[in-house]
Protein backbone atom coordinates (compact mmCIF):
# COMPACT_ATOMS: atom_id res chain seq x y z
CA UNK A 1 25.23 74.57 -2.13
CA UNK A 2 25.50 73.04 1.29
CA UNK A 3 29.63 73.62 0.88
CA UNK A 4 29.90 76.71 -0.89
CA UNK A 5 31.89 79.33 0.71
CA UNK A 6 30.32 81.84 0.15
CA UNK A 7 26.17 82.72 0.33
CA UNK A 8 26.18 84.60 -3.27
CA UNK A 9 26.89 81.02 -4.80
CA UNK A 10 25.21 79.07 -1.54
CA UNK A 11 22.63 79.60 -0.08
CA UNK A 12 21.11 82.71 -2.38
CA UNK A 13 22.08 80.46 -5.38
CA UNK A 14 18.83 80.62 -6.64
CA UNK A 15 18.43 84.77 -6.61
CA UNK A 16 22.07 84.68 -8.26
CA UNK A 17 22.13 82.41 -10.96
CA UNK A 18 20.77 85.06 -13.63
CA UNK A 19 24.68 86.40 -12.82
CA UNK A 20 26.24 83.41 -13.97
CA UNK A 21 26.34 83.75 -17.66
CA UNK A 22 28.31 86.89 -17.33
CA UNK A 23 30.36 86.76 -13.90
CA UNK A 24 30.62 83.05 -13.53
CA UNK A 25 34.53 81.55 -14.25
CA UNK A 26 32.37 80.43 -17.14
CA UNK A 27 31.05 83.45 -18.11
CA UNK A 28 34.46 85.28 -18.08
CA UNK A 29 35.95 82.12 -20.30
CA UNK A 30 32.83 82.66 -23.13
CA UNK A 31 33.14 86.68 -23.31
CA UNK A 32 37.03 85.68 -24.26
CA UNK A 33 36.41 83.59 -26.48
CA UNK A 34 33.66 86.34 -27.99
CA UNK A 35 36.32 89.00 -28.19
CA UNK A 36 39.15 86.89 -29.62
CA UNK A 37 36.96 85.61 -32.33
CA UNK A 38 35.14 88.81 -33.33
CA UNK A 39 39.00 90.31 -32.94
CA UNK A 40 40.09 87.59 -35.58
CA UNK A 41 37.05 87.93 -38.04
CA UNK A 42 37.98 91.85 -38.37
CA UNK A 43 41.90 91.65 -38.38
CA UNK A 44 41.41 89.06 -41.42
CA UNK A 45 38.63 91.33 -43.20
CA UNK A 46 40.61 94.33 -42.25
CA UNK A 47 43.84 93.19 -43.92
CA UNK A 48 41.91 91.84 -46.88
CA UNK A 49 40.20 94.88 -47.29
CA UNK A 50 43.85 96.69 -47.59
CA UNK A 51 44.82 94.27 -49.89
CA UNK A 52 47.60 92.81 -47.31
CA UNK A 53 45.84 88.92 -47.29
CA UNK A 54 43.67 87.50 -49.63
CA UNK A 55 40.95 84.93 -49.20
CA UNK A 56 37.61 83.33 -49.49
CA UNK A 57 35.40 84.75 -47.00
CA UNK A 58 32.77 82.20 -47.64
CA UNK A 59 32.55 80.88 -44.09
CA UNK A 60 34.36 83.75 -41.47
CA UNK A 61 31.49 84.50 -40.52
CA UNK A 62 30.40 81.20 -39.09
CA UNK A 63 33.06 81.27 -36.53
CA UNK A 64 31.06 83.30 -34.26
CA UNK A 65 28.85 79.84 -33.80
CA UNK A 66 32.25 79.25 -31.78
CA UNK A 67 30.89 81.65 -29.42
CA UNK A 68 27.50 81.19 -29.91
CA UNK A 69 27.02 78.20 -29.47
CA UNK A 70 29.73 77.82 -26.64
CA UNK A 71 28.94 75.08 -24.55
CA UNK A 72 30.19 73.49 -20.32
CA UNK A 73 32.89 71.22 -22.77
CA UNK A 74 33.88 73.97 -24.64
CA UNK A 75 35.10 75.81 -21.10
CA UNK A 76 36.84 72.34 -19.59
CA UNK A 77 38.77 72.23 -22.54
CA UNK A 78 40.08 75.97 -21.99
CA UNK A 79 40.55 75.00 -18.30
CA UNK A 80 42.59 71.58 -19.08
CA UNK A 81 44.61 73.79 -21.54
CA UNK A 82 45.54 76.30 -18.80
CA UNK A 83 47.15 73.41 -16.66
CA UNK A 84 49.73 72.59 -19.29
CA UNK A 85 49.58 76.63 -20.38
CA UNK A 86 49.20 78.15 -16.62
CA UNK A 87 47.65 80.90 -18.37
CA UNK A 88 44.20 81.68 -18.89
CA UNK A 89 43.88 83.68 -22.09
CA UNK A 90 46.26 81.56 -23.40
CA UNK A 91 44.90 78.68 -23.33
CA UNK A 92 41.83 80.74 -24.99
CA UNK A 93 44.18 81.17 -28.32
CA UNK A 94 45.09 77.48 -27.99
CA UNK A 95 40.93 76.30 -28.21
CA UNK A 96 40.55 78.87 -30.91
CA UNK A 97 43.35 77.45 -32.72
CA UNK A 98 42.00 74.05 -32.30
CA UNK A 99 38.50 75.18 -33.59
CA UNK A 100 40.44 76.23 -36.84
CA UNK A 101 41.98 73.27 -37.55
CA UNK A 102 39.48 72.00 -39.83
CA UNK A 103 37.84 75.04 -41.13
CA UNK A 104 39.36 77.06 -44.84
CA UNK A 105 40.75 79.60 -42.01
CA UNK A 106 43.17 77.09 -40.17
CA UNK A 107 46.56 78.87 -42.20
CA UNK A 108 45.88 82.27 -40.67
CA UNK A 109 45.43 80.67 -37.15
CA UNK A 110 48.54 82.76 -36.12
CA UNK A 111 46.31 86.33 -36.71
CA UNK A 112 44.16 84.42 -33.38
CA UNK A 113 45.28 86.88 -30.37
CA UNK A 114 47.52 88.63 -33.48
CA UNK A 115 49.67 91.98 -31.32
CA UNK A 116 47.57 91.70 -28.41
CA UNK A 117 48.17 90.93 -24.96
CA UNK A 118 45.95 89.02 -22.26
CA UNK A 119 44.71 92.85 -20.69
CA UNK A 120 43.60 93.75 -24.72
CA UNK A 121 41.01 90.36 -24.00
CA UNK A 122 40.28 90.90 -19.94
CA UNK A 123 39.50 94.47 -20.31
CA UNK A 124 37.09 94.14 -23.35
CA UNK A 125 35.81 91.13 -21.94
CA UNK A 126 34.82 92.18 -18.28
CA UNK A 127 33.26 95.39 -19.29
CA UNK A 128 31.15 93.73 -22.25
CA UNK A 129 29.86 91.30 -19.63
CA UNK A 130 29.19 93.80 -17.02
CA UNK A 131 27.43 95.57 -20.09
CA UNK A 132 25.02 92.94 -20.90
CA UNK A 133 24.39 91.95 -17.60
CA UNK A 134 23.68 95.70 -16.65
CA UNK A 135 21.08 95.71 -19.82
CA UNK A 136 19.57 92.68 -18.99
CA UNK A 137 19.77 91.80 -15.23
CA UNK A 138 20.57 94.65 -12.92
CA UNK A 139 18.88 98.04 -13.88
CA UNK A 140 15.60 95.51 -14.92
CA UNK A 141 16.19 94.37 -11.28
CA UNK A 142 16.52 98.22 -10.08
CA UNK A 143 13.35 99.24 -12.48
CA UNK A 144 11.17 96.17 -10.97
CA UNK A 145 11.93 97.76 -7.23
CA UNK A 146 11.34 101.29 -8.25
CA UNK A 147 8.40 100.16 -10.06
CA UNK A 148 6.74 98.45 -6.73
CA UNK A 149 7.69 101.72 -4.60
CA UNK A 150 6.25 103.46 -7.05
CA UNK A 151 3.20 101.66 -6.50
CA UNK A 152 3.15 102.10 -2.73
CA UNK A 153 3.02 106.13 -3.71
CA UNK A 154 0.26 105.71 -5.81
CA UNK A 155 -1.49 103.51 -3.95
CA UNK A 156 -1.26 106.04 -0.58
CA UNK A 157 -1.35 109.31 -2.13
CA UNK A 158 -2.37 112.15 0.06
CA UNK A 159 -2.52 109.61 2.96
CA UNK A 160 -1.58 111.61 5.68
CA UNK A 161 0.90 110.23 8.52
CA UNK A 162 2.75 111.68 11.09
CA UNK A 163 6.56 113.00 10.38
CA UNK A 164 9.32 112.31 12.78
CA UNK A 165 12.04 114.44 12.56
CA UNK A 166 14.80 113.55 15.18
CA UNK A 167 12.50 110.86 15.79
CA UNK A 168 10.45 113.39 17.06
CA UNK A 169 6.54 114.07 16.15
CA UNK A 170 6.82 116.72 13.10
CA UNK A 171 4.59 118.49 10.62
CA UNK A 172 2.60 115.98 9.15
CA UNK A 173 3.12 114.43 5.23
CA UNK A 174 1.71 111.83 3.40
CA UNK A 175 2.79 108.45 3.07
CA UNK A 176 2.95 108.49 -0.61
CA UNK A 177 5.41 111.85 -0.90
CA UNK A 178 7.87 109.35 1.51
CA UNK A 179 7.65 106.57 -1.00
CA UNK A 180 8.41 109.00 -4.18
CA UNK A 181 10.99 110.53 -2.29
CA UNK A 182 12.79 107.30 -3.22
CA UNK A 183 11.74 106.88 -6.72
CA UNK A 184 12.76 110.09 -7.18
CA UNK A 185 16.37 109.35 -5.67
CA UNK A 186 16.59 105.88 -7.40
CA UNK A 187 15.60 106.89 -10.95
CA UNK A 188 18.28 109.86 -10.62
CA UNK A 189 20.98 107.59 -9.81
CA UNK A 190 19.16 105.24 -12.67
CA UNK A 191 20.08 108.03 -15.15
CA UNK A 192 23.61 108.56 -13.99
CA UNK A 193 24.45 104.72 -14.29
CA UNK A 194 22.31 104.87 -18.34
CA UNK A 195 24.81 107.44 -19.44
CA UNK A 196 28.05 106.12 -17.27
CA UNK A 197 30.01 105.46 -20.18
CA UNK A 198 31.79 101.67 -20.18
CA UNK A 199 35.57 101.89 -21.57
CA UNK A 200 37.43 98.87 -22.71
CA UNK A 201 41.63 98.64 -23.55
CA UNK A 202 42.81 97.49 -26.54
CA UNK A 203 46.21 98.42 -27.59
CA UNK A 204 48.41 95.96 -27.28
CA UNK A 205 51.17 95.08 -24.58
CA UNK A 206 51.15 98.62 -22.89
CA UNK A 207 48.54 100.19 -24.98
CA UNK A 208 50.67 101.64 -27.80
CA UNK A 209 50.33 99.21 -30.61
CA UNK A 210 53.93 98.27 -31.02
CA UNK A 211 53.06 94.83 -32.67
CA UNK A 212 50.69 96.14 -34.76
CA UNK A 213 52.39 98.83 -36.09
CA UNK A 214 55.83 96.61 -36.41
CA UNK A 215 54.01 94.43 -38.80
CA UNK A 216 51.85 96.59 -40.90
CA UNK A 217 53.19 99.73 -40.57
CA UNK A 218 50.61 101.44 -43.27
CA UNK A 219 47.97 100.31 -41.32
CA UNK A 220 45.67 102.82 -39.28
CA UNK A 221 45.27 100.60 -36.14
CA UNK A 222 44.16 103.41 -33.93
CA UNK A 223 41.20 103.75 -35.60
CA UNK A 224 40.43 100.00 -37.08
CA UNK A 225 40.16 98.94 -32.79
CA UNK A 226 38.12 102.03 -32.08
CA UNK A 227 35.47 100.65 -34.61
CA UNK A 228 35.95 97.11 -33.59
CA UNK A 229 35.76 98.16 -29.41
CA UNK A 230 32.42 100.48 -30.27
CA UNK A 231 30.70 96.82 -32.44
CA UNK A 232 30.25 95.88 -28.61
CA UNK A 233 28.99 98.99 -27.95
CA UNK A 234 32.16 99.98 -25.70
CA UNK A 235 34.42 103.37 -26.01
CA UNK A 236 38.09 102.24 -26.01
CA UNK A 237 40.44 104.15 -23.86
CA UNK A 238 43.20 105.65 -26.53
CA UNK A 239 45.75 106.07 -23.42
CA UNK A 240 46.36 103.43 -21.53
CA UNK A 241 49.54 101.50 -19.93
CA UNK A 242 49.06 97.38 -20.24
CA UNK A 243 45.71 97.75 -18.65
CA UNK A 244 42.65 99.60 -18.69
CA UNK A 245 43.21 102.70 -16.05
CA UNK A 246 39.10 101.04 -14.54
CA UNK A 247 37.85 104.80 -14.06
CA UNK A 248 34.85 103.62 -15.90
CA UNK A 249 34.25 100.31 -13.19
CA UNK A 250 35.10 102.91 -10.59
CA UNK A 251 32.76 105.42 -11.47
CA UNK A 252 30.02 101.96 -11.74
CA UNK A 253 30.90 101.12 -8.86
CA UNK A 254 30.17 103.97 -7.16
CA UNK A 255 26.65 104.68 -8.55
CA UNK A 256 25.86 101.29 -7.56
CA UNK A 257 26.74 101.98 -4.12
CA UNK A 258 24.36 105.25 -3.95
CA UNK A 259 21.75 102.85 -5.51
CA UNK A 260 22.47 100.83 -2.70
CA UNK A 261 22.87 103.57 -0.36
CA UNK A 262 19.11 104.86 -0.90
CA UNK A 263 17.84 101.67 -0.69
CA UNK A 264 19.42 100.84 3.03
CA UNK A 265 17.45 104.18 4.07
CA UNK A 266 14.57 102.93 2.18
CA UNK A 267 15.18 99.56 4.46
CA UNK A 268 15.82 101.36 7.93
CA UNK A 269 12.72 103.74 7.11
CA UNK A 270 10.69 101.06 6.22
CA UNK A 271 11.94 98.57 9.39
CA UNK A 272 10.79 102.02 11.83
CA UNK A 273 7.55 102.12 10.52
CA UNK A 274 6.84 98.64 11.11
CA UNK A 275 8.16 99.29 14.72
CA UNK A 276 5.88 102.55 14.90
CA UNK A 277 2.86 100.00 13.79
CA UNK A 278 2.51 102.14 10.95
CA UNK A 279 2.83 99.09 8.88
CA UNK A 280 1.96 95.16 9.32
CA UNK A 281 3.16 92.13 7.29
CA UNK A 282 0.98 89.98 5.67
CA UNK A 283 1.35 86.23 7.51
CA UNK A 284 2.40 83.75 4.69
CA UNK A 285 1.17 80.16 6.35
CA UNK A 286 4.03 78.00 7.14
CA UNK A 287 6.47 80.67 8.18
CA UNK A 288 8.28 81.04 11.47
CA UNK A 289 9.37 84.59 12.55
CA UNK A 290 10.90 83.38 16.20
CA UNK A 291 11.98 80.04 16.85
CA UNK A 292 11.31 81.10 20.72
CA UNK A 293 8.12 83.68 20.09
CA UNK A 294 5.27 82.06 18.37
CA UNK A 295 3.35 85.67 17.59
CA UNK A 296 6.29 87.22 16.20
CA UNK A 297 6.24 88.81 11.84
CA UNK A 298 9.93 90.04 11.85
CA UNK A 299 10.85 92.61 8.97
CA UNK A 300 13.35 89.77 8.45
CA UNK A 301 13.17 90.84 4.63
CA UNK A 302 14.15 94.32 4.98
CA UNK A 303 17.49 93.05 7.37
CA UNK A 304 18.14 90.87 4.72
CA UNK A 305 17.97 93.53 1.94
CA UNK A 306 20.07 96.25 4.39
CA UNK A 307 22.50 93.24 5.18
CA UNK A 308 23.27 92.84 1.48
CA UNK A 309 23.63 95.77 0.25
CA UNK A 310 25.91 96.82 2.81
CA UNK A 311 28.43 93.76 1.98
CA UNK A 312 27.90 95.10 -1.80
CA UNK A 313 29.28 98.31 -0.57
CA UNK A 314 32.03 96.96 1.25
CA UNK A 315 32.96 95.11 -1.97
CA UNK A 316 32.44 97.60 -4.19
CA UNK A 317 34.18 100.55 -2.05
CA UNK A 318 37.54 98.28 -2.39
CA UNK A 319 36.83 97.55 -6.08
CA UNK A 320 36.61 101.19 -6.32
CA UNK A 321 39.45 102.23 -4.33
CA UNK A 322 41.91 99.79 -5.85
CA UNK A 323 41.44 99.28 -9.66
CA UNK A 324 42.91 102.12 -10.80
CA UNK A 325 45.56 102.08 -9.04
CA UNK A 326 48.45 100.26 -10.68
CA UNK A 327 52.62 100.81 -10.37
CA UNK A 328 54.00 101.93 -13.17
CA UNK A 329 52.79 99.69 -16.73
CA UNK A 330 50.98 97.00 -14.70
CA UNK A 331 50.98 94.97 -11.81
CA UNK A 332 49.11 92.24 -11.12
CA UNK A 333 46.89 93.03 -8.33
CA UNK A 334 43.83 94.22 -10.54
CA UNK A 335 43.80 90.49 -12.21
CA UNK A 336 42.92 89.00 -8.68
CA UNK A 337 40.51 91.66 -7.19
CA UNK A 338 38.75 91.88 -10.78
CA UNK A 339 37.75 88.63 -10.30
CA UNK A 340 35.30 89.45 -7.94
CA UNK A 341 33.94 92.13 -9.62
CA UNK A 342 30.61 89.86 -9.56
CA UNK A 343 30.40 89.24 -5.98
CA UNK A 344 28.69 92.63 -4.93
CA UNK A 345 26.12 91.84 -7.76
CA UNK A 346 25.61 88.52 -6.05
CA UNK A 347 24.53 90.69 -3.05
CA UNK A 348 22.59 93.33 -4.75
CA UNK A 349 20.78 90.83 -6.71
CA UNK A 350 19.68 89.09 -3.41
CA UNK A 351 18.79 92.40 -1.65
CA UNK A 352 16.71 92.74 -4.96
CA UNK A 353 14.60 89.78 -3.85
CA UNK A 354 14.62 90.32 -0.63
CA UNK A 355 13.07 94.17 -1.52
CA UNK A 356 10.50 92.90 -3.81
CA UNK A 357 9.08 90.25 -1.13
CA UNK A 358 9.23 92.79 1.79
CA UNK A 359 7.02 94.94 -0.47
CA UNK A 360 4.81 92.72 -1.35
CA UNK A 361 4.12 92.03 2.53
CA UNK A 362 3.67 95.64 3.96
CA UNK A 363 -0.11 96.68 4.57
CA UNK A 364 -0.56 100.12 6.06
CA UNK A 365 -2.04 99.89 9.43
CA UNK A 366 -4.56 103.02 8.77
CA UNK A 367 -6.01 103.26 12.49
CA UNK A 368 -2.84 103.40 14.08
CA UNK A 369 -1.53 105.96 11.98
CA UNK A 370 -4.51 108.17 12.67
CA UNK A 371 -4.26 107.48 16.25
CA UNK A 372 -0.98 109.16 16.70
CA UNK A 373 -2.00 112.07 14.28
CA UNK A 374 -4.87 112.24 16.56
CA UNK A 375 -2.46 112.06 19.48
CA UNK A 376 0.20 115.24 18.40
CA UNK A 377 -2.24 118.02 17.62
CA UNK A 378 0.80 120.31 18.99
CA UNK A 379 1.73 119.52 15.13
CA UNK A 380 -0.29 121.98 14.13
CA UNK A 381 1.22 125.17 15.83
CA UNK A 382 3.80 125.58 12.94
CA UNK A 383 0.27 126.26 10.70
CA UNK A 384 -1.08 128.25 12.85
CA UNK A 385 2.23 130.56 13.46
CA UNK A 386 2.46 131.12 9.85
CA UNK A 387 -0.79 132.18 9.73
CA UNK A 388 -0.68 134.62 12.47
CA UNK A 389 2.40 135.95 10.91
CA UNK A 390 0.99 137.10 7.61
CA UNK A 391 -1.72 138.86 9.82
CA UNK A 392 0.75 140.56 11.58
CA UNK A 393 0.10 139.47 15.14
CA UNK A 394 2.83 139.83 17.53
CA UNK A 395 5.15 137.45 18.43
CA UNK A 396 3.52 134.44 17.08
CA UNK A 397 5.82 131.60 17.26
CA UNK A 398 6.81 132.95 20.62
CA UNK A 399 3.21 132.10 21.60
CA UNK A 400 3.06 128.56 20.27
CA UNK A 401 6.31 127.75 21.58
CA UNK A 402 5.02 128.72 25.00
CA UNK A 403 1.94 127.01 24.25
CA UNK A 404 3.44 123.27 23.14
CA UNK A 405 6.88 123.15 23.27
CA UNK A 406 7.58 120.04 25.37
CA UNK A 407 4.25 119.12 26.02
CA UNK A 408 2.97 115.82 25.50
CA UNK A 409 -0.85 115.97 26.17
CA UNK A 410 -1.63 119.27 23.67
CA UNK A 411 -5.40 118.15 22.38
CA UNK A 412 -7.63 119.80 19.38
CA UNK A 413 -9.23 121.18 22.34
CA UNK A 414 -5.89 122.99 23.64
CA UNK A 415 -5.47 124.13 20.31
CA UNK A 416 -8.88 125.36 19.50
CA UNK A 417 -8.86 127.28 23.05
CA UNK A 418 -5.72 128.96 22.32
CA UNK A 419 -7.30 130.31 18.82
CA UNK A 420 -10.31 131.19 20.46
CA UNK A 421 -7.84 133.62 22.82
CA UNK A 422 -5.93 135.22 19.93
CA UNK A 423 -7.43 139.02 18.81
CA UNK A 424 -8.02 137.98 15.23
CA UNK A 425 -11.72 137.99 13.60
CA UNK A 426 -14.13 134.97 14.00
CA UNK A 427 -13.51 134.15 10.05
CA UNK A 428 -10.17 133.84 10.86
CA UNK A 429 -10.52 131.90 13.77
CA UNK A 430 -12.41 129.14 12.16
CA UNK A 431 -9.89 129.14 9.31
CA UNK A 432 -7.45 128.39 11.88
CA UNK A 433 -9.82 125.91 13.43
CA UNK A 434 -9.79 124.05 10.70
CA UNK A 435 -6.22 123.05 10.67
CA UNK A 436 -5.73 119.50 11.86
CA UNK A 437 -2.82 116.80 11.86
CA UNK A 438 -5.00 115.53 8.87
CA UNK A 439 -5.11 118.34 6.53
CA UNK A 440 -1.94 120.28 7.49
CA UNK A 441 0.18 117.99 4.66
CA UNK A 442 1.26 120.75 1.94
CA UNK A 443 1.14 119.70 -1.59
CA UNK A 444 2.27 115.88 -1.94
């Protein structure tokens, strides 16, 4: 840790290491081995079931446990293969060859990686991963946050608090409508990235099946990798050159980013109202928040969480911007860049713990935030305008604007003076009377 390059895999090792079974150089080396040896088990089965081979199945489907059961030796063996092959899924068909060697299937070792090329394993690979990490990491990561702002809304429903619009004392709302303002947003976004669907190419060397079809010409391959791609619960792209066109990782990418998006405004929001006093931070013992200034609680988890997610966007924006762009049949610059298709996670995942301490911290500061409701009864005169409107007095905003606009020192007395001047009856003055910076919070 103390000489890793980067943080993700440094020094917020421990809030990224859920990633490493599917992002890791390791992870990317199991989920090709995965694909290559479900690949094999079907193309045998497939061409039995047409009567093209013939054998015992007694056994195929044991070779999974190749996969399965994949182990840190398993991977230096691929990698000490690659410096003799200098080519990584390569040196994926050579293991899998060697794992053959002794098993019934060892004489059809040639149908291992049989009319594909290396994209046909990357591009069914990476999105699987990203697929069961998405399952089992990242939207449980996103659902845990929602979850404890969810809380916060429950928790401080119908607590009333000054607005700020412009920064600026507003009509007041209540603390919980803020907080589901962002569950709202984030479980939106939640459902756009649930039915994003994840694509995968497998067609051969530029997507049209030449091999295949060359060899077994009777043979519907079309269809026999559409069934095969959707067994991993992935939708193969039917058009494609050499690689997968990454629409799909696009479009994930962006959704991510408006995930992350909400959450930097849930961040900054969060950060001001600690700065208003609206909020305080529970002291954990031991903890430092200024090296210099011993009475200092920095936000420092909410910086942390804005920090990240920002360098997840900057990742993911270029992720976005240049996978699916490739000249002509294939370049090579989506091999390179997709290898860092795990980085913005990395960040995300430590914004994720950064989110769920920071919550766990804030504690509204109640007297504070009835002070200043206390302190802006001018907040009131868009109440009592819309009142006088429906009664058809004259001119009514006119009035309050002349009345507060500007002014810094308008008290419940002010207020209560001017309604005691307006030529409306005494029921309606009290019902006007009644309106406060405490009541005056609509329906959430």
């Amino acid at each position: 840790m103390l000489h890793a390059i980067s943080p993700v895999d440094g020094r917020y090792a421990e809030k990224t290491r859920s990633l490493s079974p599917y992002f890791s150089e390791f992870g990317l080396i199991h989920f090709r081995v995965k694909i290559e040896i479900d690949y094999f088990i079907s193309l045998l089965t497939y061409l039995q079931n047409k009567n093209i081979l013939s054998f015992d199945e007694n056994g195929l489907e044991d070779l999974k446990e190749i996969y399965q059961y994949f182990s840190e030796e398993d991977a230096v063996r691929i990698k000490t293969i690659e410096k003799t092959t200098n080519h990584d899924v390569k040196a994926v068909e050579y293991f899998i060859k060697e794992k053959l060697e002794n098993t019934p299937f060892a004489g059809f070792r040639e149908y291992v990686h049989f009319g594909l090329t290396s994209q046909d394993v990357n591009n069914t690979a990476i999105p699987l991963s990203h697929k069961s990490c998405q399952e089992n990491i990242l939207i449980p990561a996103i659902t845990n946050v929602i979850r404890l702002i969810k809380e916060h809304a429950e928790k401080y429903h119908g607590f009333p608090m000054l607005a700020r619009t412009h920064g600026q004392p507003a009509s007041p709302t209540t603390l919980g409508k803020e907080f589901m303002v962002f569950v709202e947003r984030l479980e939106n976004q939640l459902t756009v990235l649930r039915n994003t669907t994840i694509l995968c190419k497998f067609g051969g060397a530029t997507g049209n099946f030449n091999a295949h079809k060359v060899a077994y010409q009777t043979c519907d391959w079309p269809t026999f990798a559409d069934e095969l791609c959707a067994s991993w619960g992935l939708k193969r792209s039917h058009y494609t050159t050499q690689i997968a066109h990454y629409d799909d990782l696009a479009a994930l990418a962006h959704v991510y980013s408006r995930i992350n998006t909400i959450l930097i405004d849930l961040c900054r929001d969060i950060w001001s109202y600690i700065s208003l006093e609206y909020f305080t931070q529970k002291v954990v013992a031991g903890e430092i928040g200024s090296s210099a200034m011993p009475h200092k609680v920095n936000p420092i988890d909410f910086e942390n969480a804005e920090g990240n997610l920002g360098m997840a966007n900057a990742i993911l924006g270029h992720l976005a911007e240049k996978l699916p762009i490739s000249r002509l049949q294939r370049d090579l610059t989506d091999s390179t860049v997709l290898r860092n298709w795990g980085v913005p996670f990395g960040h995300i995942m430590t914004a994720m713990a950064s989110l769920e301490k920071g919550l766990s911290k804030i504690v509204v500061n109640t007297k504070k935030m009835e002070y200043d409701l206390d302190q802006n009864w001018a907040v009131v005169a868009e109440a009592i305008q819309s009142v006088l409107r429906k009664e058809g007095i004259p001119n009514p905003y006119e009035l309050l604007k002349d009345l507060t606009r500007g002014k810094t020192s308008i008290t419940k007395e002010d207020i209560h003076h001017f309604v005691d001047g307006l030529p409306v009856s005494d029921t309606l003055k009290n019902d006007l009377k009644n309106i406060s910076p405490f009541n005056y919070t609509g329906y959430y």
